[in-house]
PDB file of N, CA and C in Angstrom:
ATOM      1  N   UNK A   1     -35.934   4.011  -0.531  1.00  0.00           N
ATOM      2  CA  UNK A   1     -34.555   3.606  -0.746  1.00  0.00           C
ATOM      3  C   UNK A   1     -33.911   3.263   0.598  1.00  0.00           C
ATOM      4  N   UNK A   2     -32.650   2.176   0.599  1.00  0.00           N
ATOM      5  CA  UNK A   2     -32.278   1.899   1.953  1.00  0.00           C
ATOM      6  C   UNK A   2     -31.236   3.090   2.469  1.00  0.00           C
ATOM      7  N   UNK A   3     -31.426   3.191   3.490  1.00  0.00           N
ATOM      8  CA  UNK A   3     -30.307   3.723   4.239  1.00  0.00           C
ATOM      9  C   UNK A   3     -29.313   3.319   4.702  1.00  0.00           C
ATOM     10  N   UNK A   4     -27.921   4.251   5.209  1.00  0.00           N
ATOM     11  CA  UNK A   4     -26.939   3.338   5.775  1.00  0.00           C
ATOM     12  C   UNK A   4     -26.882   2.659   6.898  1.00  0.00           C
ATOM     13  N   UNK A   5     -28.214   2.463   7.572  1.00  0.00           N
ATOM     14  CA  UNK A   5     -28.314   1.336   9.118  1.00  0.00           C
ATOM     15  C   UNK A   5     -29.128   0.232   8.232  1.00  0.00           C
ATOM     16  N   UNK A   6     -29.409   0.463   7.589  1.00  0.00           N
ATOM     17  CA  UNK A   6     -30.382  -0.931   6.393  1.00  0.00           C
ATOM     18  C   UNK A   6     -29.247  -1.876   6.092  1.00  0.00           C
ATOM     19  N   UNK A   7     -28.309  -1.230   5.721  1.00  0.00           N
ATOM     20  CA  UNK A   7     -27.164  -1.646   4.698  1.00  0.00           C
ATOM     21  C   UNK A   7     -26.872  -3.043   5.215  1.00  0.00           C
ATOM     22  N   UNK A   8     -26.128  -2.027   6.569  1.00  0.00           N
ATOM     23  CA  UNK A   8     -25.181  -2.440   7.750  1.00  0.00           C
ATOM     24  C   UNK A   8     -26.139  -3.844   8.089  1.00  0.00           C
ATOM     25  N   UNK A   9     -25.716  -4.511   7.931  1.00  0.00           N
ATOM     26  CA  UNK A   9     -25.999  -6.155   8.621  1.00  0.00           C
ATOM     27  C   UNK A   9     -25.758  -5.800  10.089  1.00  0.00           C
ATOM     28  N   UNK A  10     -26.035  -6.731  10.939  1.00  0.00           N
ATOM     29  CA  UNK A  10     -25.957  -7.021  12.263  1.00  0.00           C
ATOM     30  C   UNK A  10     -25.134  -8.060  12.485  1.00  0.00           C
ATOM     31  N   UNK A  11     -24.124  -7.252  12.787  1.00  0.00           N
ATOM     32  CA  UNK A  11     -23.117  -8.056  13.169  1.00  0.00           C
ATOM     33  C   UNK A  11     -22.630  -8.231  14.716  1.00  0.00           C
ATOM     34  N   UNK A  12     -23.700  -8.114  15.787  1.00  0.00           N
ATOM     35  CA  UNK A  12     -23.494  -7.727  16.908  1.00  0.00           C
ATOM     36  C   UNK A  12     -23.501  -9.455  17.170  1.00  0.00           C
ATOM     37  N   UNK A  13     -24.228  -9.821  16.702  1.00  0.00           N
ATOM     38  CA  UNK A  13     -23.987 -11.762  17.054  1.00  0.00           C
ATOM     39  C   UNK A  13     -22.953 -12.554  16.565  1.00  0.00           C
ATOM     40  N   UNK A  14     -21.792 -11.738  15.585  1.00  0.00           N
ATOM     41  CA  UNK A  14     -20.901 -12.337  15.187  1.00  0.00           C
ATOM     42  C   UNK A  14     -19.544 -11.617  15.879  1.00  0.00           C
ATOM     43  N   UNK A  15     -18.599 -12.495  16.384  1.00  0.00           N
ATOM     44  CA  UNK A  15     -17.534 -12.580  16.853  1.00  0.00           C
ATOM     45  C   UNK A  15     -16.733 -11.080  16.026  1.00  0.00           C
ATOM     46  N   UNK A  16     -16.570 -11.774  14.857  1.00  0.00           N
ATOM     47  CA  UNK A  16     -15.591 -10.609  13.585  1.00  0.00           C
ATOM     48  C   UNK A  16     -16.519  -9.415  13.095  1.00  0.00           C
ATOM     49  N   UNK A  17     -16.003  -8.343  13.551  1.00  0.00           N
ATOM     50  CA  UNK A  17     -16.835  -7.126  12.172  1.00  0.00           C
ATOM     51  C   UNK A  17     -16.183  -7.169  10.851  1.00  0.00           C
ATOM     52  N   UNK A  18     -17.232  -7.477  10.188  1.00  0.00           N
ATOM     53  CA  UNK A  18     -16.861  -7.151   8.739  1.00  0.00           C
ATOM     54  C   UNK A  18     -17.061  -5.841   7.937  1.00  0.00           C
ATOM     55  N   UNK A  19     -16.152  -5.755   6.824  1.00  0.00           N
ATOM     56  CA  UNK A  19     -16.037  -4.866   6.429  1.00  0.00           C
ATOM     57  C   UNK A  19     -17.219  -4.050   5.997  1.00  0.00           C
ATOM     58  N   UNK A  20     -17.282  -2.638   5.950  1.00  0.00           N
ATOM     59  CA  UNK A  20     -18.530  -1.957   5.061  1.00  0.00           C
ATOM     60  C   UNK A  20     -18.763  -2.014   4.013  1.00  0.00           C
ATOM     61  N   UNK A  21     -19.722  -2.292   3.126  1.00  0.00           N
ATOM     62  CA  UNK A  21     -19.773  -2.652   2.230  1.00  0.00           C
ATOM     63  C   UNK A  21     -19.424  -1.064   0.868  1.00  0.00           C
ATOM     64  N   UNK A  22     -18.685  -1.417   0.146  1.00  0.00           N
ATOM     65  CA  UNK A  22     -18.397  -0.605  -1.025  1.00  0.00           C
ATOM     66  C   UNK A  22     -19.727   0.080  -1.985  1.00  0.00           C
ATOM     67  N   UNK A  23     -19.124   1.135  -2.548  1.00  0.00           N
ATOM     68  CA  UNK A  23     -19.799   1.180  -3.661  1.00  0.00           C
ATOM     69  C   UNK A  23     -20.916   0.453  -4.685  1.00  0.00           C
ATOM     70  N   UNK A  24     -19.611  -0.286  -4.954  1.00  0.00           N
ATOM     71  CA  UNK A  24     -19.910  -1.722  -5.997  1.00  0.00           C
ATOM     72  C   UNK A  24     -20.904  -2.499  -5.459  1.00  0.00           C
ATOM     73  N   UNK A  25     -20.606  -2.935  -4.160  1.00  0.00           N
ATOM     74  CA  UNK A  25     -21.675  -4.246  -3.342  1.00  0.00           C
ATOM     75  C   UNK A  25     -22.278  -3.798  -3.511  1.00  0.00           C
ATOM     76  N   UNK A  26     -22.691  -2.328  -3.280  1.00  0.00           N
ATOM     77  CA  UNK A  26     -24.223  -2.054  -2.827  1.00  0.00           C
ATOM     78  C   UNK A  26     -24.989  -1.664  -3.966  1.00  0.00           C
ATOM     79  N   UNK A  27     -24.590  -1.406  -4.896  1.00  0.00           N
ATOM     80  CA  UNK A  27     -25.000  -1.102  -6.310  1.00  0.00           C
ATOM     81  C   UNK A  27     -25.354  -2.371  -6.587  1.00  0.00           C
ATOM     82  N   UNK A  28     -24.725  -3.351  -6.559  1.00  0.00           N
ATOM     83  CA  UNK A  28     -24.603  -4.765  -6.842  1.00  0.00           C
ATOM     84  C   UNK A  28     -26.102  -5.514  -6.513  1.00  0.00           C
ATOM     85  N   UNK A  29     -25.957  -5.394  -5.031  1.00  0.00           N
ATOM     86  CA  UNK A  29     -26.805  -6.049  -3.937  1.00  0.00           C
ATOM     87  C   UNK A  29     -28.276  -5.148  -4.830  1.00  0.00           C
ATOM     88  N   UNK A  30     -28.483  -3.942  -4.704  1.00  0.00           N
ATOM     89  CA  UNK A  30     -29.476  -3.148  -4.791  1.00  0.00           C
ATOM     90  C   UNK A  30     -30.177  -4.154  -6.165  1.00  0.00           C
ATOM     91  N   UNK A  31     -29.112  -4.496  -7.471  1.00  0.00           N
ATOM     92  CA  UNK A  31     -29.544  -4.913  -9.128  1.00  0.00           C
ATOM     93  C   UNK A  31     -30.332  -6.237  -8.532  1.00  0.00           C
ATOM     94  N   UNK A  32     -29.641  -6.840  -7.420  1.00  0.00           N
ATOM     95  CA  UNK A  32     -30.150  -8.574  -7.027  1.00  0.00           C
ATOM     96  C   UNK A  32     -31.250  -8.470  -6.559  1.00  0.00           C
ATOM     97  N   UNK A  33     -31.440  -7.543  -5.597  1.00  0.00           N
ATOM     98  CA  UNK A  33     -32.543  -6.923  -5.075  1.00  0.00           C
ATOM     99  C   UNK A  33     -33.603  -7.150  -5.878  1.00  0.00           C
ATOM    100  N   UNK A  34     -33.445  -6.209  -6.970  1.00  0.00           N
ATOM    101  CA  UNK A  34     -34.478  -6.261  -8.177  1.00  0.00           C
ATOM    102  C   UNK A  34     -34.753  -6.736  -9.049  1.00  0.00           C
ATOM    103  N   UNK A  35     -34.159  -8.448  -8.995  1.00  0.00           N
ATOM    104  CA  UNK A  35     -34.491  -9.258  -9.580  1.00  0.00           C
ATOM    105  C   UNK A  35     -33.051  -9.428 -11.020  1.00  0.00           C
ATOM    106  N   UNK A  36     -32.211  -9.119 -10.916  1.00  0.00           N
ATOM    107  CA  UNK A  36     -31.038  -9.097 -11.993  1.00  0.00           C
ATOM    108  C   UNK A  36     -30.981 -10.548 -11.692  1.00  0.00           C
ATOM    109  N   UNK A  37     -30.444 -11.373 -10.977  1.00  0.00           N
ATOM    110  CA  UNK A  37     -30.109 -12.789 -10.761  1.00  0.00           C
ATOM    111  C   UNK A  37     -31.370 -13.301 -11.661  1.00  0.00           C
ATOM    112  N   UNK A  38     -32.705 -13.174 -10.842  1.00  0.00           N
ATOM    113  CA  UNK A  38     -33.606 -13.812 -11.767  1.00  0.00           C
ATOM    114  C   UNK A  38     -33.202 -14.229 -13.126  1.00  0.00           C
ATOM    115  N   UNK A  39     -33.615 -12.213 -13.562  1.00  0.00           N
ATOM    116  CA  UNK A  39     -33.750 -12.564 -14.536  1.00  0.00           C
ATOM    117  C   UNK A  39     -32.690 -13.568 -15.847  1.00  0.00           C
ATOM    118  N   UNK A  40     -31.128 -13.286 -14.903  1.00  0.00           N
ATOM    119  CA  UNK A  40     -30.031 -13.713 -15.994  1.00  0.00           C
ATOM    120  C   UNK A  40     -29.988 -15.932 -15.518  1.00  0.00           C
ATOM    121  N   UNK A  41     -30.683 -16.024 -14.435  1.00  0.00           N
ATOM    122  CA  UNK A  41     -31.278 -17.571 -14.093  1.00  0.00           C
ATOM    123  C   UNK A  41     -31.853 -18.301 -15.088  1.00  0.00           C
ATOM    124  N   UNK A  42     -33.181 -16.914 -15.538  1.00  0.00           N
ATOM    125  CA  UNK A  42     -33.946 -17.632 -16.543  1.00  0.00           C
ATOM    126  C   UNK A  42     -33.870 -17.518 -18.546  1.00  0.00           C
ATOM    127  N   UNK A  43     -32.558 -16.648 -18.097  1.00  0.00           N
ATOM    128  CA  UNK A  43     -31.558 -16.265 -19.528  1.00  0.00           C
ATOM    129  C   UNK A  43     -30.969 -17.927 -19.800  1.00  0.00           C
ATOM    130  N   UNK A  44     -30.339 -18.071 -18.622  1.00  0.00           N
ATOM    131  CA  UNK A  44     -29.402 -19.539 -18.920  1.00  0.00           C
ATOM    132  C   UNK A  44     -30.446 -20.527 -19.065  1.00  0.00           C
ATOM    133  N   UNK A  45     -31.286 -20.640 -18.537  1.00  0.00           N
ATOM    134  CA  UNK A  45     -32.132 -22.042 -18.660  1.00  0.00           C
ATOM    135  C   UNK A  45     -32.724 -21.893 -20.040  1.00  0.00           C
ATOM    136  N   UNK A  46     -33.145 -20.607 -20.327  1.00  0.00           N
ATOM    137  CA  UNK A  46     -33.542 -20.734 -21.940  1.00  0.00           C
ATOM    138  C   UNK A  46     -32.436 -21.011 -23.405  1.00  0.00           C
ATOM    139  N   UNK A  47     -31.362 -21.191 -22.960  1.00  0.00           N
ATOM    140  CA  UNK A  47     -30.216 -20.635 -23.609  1.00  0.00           C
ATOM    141  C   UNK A  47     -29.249 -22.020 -23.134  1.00  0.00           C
ATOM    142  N   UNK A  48     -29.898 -22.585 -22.037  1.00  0.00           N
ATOM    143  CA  UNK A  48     -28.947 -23.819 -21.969  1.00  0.00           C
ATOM    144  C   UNK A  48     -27.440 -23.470 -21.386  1.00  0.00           C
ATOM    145  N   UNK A  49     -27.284 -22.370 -21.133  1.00  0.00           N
ATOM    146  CA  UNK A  49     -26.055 -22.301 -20.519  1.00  0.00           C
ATOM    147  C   UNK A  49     -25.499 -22.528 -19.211  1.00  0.00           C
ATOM    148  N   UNK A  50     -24.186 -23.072 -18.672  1.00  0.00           N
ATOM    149  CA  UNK A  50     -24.675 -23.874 -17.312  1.00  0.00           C
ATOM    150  C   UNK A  50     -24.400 -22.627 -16.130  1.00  0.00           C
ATOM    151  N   UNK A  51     -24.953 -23.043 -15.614  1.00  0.00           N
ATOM    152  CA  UNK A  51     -24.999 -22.412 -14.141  1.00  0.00           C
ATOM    153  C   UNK A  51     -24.186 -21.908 -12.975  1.00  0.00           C
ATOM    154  N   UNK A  52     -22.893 -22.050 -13.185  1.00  0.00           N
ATOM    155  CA  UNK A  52     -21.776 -21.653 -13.005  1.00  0.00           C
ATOM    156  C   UNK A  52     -21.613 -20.439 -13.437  1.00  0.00           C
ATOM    157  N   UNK A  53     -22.049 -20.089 -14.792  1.00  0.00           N
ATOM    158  CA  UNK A  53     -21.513 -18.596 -15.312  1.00  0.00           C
ATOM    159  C   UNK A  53     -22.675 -17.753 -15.153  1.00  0.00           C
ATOM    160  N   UNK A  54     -23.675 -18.450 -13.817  1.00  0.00           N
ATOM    161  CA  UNK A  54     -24.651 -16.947 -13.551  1.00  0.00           C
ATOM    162  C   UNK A  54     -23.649 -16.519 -13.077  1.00  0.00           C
ATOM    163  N   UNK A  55     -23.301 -16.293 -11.906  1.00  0.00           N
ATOM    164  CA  UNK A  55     -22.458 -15.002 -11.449  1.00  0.00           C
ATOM    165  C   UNK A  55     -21.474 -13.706 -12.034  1.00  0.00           C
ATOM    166  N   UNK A  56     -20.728 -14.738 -13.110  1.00  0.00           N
ATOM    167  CA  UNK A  56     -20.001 -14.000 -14.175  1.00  0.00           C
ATOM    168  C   UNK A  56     -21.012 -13.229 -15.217  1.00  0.00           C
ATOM    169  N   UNK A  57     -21.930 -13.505 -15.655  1.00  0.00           N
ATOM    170  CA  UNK A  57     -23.005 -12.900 -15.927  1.00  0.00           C
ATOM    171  C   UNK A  57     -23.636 -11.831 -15.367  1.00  0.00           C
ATOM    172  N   UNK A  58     -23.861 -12.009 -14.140  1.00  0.00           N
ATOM    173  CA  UNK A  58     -24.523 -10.894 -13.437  1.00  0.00           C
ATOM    174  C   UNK A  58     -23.775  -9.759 -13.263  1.00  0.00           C
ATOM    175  N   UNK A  59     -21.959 -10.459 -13.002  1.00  0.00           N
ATOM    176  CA  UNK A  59     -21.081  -8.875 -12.923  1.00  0.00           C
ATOM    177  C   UNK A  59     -21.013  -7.935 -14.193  1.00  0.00           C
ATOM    178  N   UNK A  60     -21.195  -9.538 -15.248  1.00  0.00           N
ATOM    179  CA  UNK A  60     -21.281  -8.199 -16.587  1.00  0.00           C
ATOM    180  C   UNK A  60     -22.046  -7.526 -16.943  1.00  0.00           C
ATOM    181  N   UNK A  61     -23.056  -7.821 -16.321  1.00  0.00           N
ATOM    182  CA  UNK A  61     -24.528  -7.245 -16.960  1.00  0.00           C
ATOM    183  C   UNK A  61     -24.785  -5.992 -16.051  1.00  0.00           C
ATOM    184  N   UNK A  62     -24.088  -5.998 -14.866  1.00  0.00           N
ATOM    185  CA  UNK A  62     -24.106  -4.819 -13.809  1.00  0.00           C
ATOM    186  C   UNK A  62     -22.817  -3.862 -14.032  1.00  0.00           C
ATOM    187  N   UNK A  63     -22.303  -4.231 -14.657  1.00  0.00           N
ATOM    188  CA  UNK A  63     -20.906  -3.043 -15.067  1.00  0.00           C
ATOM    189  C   UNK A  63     -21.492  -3.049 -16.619  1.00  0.00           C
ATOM    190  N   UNK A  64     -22.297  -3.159 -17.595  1.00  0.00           N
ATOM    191  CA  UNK A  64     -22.357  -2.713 -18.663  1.00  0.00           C
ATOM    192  C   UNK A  64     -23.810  -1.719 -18.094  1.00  0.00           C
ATOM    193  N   UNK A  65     -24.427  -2.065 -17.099  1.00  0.00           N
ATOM    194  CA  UNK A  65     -25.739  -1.285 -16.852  1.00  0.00           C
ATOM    195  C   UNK A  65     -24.870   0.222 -15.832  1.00  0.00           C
ATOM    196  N   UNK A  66     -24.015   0.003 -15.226  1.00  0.00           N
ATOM    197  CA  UNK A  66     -23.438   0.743 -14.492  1.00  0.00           C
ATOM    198  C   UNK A  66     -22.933   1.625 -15.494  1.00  0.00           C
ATOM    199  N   UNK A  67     -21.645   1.253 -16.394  1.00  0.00           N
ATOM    200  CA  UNK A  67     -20.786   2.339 -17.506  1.00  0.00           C
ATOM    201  C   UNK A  67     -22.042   2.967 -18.553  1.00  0.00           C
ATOM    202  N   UNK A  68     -23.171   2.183 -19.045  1.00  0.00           N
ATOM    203  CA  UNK A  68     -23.728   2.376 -20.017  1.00  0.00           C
ATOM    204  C   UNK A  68     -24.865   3.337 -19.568  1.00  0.00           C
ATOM    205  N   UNK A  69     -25.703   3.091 -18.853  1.00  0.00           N
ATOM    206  CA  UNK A  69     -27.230   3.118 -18.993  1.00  0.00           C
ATOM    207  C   UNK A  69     -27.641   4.034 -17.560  1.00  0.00           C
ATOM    208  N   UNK A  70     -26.624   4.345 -16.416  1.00  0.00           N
ATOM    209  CA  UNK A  70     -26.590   5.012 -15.426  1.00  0.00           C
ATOM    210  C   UNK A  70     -26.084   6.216 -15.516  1.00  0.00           C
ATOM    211  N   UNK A  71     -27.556   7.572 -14.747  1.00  0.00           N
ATOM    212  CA  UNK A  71     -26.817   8.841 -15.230  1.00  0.00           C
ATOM    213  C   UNK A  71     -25.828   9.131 -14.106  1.00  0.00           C
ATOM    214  N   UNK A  72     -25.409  10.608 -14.145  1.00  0.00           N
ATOM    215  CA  UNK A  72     -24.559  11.108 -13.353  1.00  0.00           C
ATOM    216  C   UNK A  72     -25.658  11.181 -11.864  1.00  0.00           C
ATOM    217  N   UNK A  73     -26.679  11.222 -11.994  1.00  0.00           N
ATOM    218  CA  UNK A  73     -27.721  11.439 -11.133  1.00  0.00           C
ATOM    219  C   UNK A  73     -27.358  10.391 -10.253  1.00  0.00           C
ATOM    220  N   UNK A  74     -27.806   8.810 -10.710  1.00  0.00           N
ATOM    221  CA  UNK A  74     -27.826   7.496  -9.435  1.00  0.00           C
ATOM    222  C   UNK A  74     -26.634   7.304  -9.222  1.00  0.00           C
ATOM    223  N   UNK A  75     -25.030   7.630 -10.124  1.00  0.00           N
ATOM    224  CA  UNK A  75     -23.654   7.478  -9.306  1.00  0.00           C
ATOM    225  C   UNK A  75     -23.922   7.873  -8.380  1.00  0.00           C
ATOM    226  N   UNK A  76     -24.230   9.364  -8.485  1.00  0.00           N
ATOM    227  CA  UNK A  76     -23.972  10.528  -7.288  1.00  0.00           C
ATOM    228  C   UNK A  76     -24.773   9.554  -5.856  1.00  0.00           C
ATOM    229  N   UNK A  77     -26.426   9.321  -6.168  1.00  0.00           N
ATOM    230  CA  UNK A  77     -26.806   8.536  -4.987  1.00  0.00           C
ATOM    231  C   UNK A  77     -25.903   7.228  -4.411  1.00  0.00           C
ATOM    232  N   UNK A  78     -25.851   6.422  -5.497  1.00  0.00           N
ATOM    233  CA  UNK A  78     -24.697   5.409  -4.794  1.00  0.00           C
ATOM    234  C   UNK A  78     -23.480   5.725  -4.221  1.00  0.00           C
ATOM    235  N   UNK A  79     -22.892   7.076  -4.737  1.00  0.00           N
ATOM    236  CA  UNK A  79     -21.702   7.293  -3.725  1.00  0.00           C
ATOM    237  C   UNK A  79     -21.659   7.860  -2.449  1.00  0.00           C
ATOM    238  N   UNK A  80     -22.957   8.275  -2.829  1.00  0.00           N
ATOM    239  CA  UNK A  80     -23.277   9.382  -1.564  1.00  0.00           C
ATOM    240  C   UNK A  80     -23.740   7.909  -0.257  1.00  0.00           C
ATOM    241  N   UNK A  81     -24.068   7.339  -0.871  1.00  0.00           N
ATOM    242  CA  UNK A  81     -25.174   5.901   0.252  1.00  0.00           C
ATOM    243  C   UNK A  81     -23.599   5.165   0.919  1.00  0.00           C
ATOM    244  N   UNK A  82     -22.726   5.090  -0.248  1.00  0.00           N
ATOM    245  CA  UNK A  82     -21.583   4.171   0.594  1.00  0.00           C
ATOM    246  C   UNK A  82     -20.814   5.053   1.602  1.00  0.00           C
ATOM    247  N   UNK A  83     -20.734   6.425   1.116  1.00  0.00           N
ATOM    248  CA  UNK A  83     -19.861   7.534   1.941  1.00  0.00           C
ATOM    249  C   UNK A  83     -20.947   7.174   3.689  1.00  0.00           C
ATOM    250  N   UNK A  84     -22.466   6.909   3.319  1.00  0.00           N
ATOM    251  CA  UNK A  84     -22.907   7.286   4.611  1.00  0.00           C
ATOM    252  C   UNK A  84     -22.844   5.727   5.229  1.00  0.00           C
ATOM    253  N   UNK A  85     -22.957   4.963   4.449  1.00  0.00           N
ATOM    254  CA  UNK A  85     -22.582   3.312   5.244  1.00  0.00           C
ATOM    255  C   UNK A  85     -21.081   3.460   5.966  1.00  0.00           C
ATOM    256  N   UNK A  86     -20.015   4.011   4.753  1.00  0.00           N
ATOM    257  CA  UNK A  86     -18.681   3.812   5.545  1.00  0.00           C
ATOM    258  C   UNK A  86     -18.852   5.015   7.234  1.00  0.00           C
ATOM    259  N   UNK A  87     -19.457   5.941   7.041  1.00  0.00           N
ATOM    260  CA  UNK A  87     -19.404   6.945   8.183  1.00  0.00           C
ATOM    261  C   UNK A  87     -20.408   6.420   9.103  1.00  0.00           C
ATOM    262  N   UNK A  88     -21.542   5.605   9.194  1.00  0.00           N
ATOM    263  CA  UNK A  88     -22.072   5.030  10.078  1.00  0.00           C
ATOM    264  C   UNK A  88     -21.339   3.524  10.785  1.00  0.00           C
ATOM    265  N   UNK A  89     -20.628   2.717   9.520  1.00  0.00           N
ATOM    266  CA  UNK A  89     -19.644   1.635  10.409  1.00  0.00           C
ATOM    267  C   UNK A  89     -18.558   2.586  11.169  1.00  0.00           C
ATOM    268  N   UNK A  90     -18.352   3.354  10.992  1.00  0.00           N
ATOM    269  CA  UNK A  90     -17.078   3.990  11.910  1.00  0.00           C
ATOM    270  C   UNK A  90     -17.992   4.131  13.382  1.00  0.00           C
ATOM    271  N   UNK A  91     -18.798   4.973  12.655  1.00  0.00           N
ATOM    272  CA  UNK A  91     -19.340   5.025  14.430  1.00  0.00           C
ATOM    273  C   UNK A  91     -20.046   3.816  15.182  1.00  0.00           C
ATOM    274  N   UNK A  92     -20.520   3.018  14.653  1.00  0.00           N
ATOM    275  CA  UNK A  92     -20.987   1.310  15.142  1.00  0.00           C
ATOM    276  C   UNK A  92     -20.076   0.663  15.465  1.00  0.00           C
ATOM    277  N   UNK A  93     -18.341   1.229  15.318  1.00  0.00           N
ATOM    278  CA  UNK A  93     -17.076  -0.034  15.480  1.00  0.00           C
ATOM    279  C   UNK A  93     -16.145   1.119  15.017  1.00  0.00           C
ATOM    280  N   UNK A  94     -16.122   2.214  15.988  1.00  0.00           N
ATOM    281  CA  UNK A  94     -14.744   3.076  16.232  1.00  0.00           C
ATOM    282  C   UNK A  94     -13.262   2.599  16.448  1.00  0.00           C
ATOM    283  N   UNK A  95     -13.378   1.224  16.428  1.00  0.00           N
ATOM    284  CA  UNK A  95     -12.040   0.857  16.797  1.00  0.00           C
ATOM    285  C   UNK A  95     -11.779   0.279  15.930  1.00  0.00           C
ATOM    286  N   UNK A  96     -12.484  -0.290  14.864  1.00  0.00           N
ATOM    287  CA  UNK A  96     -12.434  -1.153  13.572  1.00  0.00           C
ATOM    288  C   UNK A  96     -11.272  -0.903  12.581  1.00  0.00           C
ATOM    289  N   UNK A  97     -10.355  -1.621  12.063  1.00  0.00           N
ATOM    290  CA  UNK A  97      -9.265  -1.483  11.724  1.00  0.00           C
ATOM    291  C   UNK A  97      -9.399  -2.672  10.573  1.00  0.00           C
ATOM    292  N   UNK A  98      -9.440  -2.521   9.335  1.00  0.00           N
ATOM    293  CA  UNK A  98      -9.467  -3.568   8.559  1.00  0.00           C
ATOM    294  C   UNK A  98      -7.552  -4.196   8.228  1.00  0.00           C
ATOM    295  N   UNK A  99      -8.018  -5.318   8.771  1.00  0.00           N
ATOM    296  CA  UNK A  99      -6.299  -6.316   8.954  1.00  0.00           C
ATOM    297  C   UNK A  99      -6.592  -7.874   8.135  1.00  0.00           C
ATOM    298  N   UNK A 100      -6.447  -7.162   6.526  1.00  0.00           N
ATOM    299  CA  UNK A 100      -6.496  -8.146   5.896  1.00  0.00           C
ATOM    300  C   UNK A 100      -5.519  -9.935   6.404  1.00  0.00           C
ATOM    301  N   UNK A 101      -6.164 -10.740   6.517  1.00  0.00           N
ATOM    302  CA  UNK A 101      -5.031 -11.963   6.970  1.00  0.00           C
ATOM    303  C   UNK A 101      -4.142 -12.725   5.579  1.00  0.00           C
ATOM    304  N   UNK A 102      -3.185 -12.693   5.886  1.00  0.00           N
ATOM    305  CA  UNK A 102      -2.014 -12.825   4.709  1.00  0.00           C
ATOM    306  C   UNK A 102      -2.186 -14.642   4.451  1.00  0.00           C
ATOM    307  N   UNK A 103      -2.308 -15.211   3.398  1.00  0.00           N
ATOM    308  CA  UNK A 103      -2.368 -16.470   3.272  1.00  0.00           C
ATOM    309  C   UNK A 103      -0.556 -16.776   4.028  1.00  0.00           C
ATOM    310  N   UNK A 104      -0.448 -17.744   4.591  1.00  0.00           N
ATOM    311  CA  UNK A 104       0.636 -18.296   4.932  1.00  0.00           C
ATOM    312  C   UNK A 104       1.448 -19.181   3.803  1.00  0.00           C
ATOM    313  N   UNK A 105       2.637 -18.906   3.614  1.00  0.00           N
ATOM    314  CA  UNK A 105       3.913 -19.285   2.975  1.00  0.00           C
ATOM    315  C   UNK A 105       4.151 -21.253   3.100  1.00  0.00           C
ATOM    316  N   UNK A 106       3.275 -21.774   2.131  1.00  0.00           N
ATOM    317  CA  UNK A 106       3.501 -23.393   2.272  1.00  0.00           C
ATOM    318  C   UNK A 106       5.102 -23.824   2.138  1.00  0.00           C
ATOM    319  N   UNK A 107       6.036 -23.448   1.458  1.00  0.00           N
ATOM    320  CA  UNK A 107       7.149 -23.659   0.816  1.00  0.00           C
ATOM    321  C   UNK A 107       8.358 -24.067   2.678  1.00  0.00           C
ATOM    322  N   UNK A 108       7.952 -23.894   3.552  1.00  0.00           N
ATOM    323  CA  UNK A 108       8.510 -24.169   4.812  1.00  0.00           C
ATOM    324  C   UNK A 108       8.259 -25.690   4.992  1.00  0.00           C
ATOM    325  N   UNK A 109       6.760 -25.571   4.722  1.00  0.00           N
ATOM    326  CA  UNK A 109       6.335 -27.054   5.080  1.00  0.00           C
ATOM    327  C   UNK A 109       6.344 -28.262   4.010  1.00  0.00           C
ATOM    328  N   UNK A 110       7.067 -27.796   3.200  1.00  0.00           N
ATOM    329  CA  UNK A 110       7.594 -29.075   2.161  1.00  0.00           C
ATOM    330  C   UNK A 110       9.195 -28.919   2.309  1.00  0.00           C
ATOM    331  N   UNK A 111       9.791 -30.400   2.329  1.00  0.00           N
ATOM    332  CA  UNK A 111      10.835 -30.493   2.369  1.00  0.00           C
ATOM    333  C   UNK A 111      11.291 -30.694   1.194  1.00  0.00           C
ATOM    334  N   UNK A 112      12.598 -30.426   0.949  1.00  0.00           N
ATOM    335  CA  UNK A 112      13.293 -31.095  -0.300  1.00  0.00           C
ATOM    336  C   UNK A 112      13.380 -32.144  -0.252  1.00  0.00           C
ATOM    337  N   UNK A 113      13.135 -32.723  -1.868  1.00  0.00           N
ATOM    338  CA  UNK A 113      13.552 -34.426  -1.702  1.00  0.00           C
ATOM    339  C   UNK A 113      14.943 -34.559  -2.305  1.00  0.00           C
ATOM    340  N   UNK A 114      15.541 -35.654  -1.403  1.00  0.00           N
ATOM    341  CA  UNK A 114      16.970 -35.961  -2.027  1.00  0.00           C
ATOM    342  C   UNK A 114      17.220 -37.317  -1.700  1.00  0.00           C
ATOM    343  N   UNK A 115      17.038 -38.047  -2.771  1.00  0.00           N
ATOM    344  CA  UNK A 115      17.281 -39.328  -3.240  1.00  0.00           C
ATOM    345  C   UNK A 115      18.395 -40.245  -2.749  1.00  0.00           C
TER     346      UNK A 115
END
């Protein structure tokens, strides 16, 4: 199973640290891992459905496998794996401060029209 320095991408070549990855991602990432995309790829091509709604697919099929079919046992590992990703990005980027950027306010840069 991965650990929390597996997780952690290398972000030492990129300018921005990004955030640690959640719960969810990594639960997520782990299903893709094991072939979930595949298999819901070769769901649509048999089924004709277009290709756009893999993704929407894959979230549903990973939150009905997550609420449904997961014991108390692999939560516990997945929470326990993100608790140790978030406590290893702290110490890889102690100064790390997540500063979401606010979309900017267009309504300045349109003028009123007056005829």
């Amino acid at each position: 199973m991965p650990t929390a320095k597996d997780l952690l991408r290398d972000q030492k070549s990129s300018i921005k640290v990004k955030r640690p990855p959640n719960l969810n991602i990594i639960y997520t990432n782990r299903l893709n891992k094991f072939g979930l995309l595949e298999i819901i790829r070769k769901f649509c091509e048999q089924h004709g459905i277009n290709k756009q709604k893999l993704i929407p697919l894959s979230k549903k099929v990973s939150k009905i496998l997550w609420n449904e079919l997961l014991s108390d046992q692999h939560r516990k590992f997945f929470e326990k794996l993100a608790l140790e990703v978030s406590k290893e990005h702290k110490i890889l980027y102690p100064t790390y401060k997540y500063q979401p950027k606010r979309k900017r306010n267009n309504y300045s840069t349109f003028r009123s029209y007056e005829p």
